[in-house]
N, C-alpha and C. Protein backbone atom coordinates (compact mmCIF):
# COMPACT_ATOMS: atom_id res chain seq x y z
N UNK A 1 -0.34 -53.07 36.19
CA UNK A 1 -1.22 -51.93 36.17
C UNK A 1 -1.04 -51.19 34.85
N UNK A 2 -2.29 -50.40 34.24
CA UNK A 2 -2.31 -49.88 32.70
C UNK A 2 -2.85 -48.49 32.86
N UNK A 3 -2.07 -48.03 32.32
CA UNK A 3 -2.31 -46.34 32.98
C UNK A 3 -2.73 -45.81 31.38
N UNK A 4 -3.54 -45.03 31.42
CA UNK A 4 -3.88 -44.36 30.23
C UNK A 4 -3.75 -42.93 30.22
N UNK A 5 -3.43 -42.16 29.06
CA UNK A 5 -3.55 -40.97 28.65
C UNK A 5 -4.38 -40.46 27.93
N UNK A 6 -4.93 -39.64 28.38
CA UNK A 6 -6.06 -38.84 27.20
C UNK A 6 -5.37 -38.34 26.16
N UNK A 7 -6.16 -38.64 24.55
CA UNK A 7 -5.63 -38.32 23.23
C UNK A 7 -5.52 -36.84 23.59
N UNK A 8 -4.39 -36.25 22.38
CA UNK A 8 -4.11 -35.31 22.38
C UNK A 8 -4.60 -34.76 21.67
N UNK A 9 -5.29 -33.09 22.00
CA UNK A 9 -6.66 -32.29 21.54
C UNK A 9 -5.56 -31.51 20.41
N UNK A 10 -5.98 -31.49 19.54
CA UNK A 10 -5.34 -30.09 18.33
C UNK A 10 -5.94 -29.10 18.77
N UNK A 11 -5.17 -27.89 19.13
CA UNK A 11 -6.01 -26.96 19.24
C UNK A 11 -6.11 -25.77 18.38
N UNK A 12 -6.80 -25.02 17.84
CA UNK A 12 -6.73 -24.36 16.49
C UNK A 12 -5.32 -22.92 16.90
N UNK A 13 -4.95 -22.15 15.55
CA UNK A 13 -4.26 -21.46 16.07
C UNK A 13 -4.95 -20.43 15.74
N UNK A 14 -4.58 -19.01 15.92
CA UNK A 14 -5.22 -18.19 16.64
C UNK A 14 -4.31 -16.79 16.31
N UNK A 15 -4.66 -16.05 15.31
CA UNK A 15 -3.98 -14.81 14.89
C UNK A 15 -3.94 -13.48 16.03
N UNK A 16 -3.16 -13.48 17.20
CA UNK A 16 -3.48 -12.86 18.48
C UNK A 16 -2.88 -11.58 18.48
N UNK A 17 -3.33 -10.57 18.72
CA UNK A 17 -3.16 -8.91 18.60
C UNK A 17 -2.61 -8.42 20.05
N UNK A 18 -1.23 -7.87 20.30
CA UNK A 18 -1.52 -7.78 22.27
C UNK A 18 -1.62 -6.03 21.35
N UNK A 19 -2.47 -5.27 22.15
CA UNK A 19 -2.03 -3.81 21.62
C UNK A 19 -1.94 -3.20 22.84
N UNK A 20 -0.67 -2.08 22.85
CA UNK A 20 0.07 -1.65 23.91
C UNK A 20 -0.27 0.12 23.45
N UNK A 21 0.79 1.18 23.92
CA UNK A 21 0.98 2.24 23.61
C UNK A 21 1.56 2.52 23.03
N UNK A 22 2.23 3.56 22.02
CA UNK A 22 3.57 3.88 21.56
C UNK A 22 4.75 4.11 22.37
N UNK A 23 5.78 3.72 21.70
CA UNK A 23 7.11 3.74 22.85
C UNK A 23 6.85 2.37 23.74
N UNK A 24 6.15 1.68 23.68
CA UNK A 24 6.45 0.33 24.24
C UNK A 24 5.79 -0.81 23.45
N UNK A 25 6.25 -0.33 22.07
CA UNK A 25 5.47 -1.00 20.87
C UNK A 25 7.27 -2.03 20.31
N UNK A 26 8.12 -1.81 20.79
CA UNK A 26 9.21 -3.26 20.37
C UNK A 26 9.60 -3.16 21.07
N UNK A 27 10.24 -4.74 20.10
CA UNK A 27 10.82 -5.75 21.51
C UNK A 27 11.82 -5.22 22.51
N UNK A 28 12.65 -4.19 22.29
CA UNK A 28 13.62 -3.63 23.26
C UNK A 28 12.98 -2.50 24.57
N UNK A 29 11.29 -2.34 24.04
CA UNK A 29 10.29 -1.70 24.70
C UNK A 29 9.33 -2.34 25.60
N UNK A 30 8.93 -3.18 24.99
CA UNK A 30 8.04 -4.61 25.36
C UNK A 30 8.01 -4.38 27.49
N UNK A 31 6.73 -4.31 27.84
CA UNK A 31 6.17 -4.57 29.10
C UNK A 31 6.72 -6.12 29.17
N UNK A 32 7.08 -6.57 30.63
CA UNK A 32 7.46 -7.94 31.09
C UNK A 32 6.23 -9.12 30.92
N UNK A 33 5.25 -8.09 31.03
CA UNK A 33 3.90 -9.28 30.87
C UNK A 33 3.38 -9.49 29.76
N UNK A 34 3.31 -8.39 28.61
CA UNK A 34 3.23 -8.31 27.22
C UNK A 34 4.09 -9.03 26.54
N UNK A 35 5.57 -9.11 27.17
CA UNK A 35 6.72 -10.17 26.69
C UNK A 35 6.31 -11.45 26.84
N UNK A 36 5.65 -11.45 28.15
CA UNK A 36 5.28 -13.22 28.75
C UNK A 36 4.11 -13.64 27.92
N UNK A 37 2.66 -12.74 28.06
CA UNK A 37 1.92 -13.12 27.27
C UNK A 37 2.16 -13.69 26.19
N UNK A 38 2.95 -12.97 25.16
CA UNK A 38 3.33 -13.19 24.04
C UNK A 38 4.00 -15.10 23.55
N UNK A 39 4.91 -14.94 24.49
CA UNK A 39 5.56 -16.43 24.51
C UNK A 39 4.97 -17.23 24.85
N UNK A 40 3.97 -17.55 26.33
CA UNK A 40 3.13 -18.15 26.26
C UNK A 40 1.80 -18.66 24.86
N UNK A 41 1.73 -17.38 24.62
CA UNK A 41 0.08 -17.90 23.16
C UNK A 41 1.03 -18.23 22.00
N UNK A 42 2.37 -17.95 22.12
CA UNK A 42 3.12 -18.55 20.83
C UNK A 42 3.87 -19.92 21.21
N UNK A 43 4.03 -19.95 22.71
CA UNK A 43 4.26 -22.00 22.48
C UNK A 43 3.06 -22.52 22.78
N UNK A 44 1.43 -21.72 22.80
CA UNK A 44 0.69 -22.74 22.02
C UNK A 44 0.41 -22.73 20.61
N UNK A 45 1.20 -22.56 19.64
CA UNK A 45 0.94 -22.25 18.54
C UNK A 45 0.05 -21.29 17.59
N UNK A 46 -0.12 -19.66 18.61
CA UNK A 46 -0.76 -19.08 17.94
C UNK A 46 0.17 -18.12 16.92
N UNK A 47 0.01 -17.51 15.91
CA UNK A 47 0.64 -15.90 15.83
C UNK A 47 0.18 -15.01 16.66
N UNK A 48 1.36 -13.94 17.08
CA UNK A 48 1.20 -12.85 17.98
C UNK A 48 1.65 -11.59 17.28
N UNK A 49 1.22 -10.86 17.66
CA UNK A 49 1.72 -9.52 17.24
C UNK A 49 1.46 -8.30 18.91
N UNK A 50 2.50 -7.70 18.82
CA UNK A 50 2.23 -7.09 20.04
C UNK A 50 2.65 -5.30 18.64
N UNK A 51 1.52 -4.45 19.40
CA UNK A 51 1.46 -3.48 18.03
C UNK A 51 0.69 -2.34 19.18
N UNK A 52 1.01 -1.17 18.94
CA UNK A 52 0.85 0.34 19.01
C UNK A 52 -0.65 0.43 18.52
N UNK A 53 -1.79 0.52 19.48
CA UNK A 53 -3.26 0.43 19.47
C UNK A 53 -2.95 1.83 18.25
N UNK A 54 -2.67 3.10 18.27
CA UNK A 54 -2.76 3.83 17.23
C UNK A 54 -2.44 3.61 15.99
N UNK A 55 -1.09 2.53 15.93
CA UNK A 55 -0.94 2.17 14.50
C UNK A 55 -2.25 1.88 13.09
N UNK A 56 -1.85 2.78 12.70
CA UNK A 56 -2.98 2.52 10.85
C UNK A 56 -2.72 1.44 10.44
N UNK A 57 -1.25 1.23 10.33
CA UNK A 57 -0.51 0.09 9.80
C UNK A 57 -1.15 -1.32 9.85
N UNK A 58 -1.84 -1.56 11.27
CA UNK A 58 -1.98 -2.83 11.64
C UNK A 58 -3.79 -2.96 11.80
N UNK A 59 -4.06 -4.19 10.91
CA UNK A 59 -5.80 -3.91 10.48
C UNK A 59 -6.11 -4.71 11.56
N UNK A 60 -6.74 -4.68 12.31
CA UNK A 60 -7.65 -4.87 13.74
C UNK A 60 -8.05 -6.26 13.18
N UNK A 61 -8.73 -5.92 12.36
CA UNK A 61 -9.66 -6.78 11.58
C UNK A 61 -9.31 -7.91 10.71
N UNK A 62 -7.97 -8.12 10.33
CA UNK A 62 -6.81 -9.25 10.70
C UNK A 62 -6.80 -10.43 11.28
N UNK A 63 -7.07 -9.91 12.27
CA UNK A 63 -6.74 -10.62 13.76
C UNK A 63 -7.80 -11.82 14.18
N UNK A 64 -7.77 -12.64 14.98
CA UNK A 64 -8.83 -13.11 15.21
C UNK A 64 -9.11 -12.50 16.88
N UNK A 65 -8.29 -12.10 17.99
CA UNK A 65 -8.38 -11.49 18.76
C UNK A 65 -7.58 -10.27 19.40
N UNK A 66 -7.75 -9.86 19.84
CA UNK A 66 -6.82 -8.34 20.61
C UNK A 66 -7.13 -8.81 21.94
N UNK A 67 -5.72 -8.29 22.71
CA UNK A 67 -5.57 -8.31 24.36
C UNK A 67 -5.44 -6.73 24.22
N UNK A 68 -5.80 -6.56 24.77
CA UNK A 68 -6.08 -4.78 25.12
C UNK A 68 -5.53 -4.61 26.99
N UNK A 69 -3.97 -4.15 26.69
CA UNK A 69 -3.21 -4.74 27.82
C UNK A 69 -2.54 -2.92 27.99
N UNK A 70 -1.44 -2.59 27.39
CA UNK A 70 -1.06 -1.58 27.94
C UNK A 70 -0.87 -0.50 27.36
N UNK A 71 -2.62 0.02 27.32
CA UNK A 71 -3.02 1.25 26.25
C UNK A 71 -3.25 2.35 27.18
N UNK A 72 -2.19 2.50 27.78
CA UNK A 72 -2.05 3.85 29.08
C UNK A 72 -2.37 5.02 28.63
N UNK A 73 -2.25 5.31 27.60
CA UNK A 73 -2.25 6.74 26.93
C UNK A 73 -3.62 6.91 26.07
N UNK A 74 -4.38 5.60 26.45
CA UNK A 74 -5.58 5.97 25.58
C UNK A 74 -6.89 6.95 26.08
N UNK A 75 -6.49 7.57 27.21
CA UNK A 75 -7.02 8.39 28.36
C UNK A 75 -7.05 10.08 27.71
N UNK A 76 -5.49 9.89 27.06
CA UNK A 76 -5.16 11.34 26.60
C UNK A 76 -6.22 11.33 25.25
N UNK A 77 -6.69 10.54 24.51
CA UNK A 77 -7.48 10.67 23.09
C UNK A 77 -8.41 9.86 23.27
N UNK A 78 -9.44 10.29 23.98
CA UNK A 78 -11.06 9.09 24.22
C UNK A 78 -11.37 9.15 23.44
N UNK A 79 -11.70 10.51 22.41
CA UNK A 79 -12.73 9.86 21.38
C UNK A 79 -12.11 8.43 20.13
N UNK A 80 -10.58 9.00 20.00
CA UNK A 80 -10.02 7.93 19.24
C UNK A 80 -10.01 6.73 19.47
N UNK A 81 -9.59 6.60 20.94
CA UNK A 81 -9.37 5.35 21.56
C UNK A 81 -10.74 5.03 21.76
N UNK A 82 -11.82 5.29 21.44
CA UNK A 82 -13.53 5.01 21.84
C UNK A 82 -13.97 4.49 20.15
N UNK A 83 -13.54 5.12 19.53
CA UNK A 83 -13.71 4.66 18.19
C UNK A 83 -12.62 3.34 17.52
N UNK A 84 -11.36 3.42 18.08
CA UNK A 84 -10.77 2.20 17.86
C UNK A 84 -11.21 0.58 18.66
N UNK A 85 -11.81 1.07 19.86
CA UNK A 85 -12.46 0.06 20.65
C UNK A 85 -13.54 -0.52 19.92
């Protein structure tokens, strides 16, 4: 009997943004699922950045996507957080 495997797909990589709140913007801060996310899209070979949605520092526009995961505090500043969206 001849068993076959389907070729293996390259899959592109992928400059990935998780943006959180301040104060749970590093790794000793890091949400458990923002941690997991993270490791997961990086053993498929993307870059990750997990980054403080207010940060100036970090250009949106960079990126090829944002997870918009644990921006709790974006409630306290709508118009900002309405204009960073």
């Amino acid at each position: 009997m001849t068993t076959t495997t389907p070729a293996t797909k390259k899959i592109a990589s992928y400059r990935i943004g998780i943006a959180v709140e301040k104060g749970i913007d590093t790794p000793e801060t890091y949400w458990y699922d923002d941690k997991e996310l993270a490791k997961h899209l990086r053993a498929m070979n993307h870059s990750v950045v997990i980054f403080d949605w207010q940060d100036s520092t970090v250009s949106v526009q960079d990126l090829d996507a944002v997870f918009v995961t644990s921006t709790w505090n974006g409630c306290k500043y709508p118009d900002e957080y309405k204009l960073w969206l």
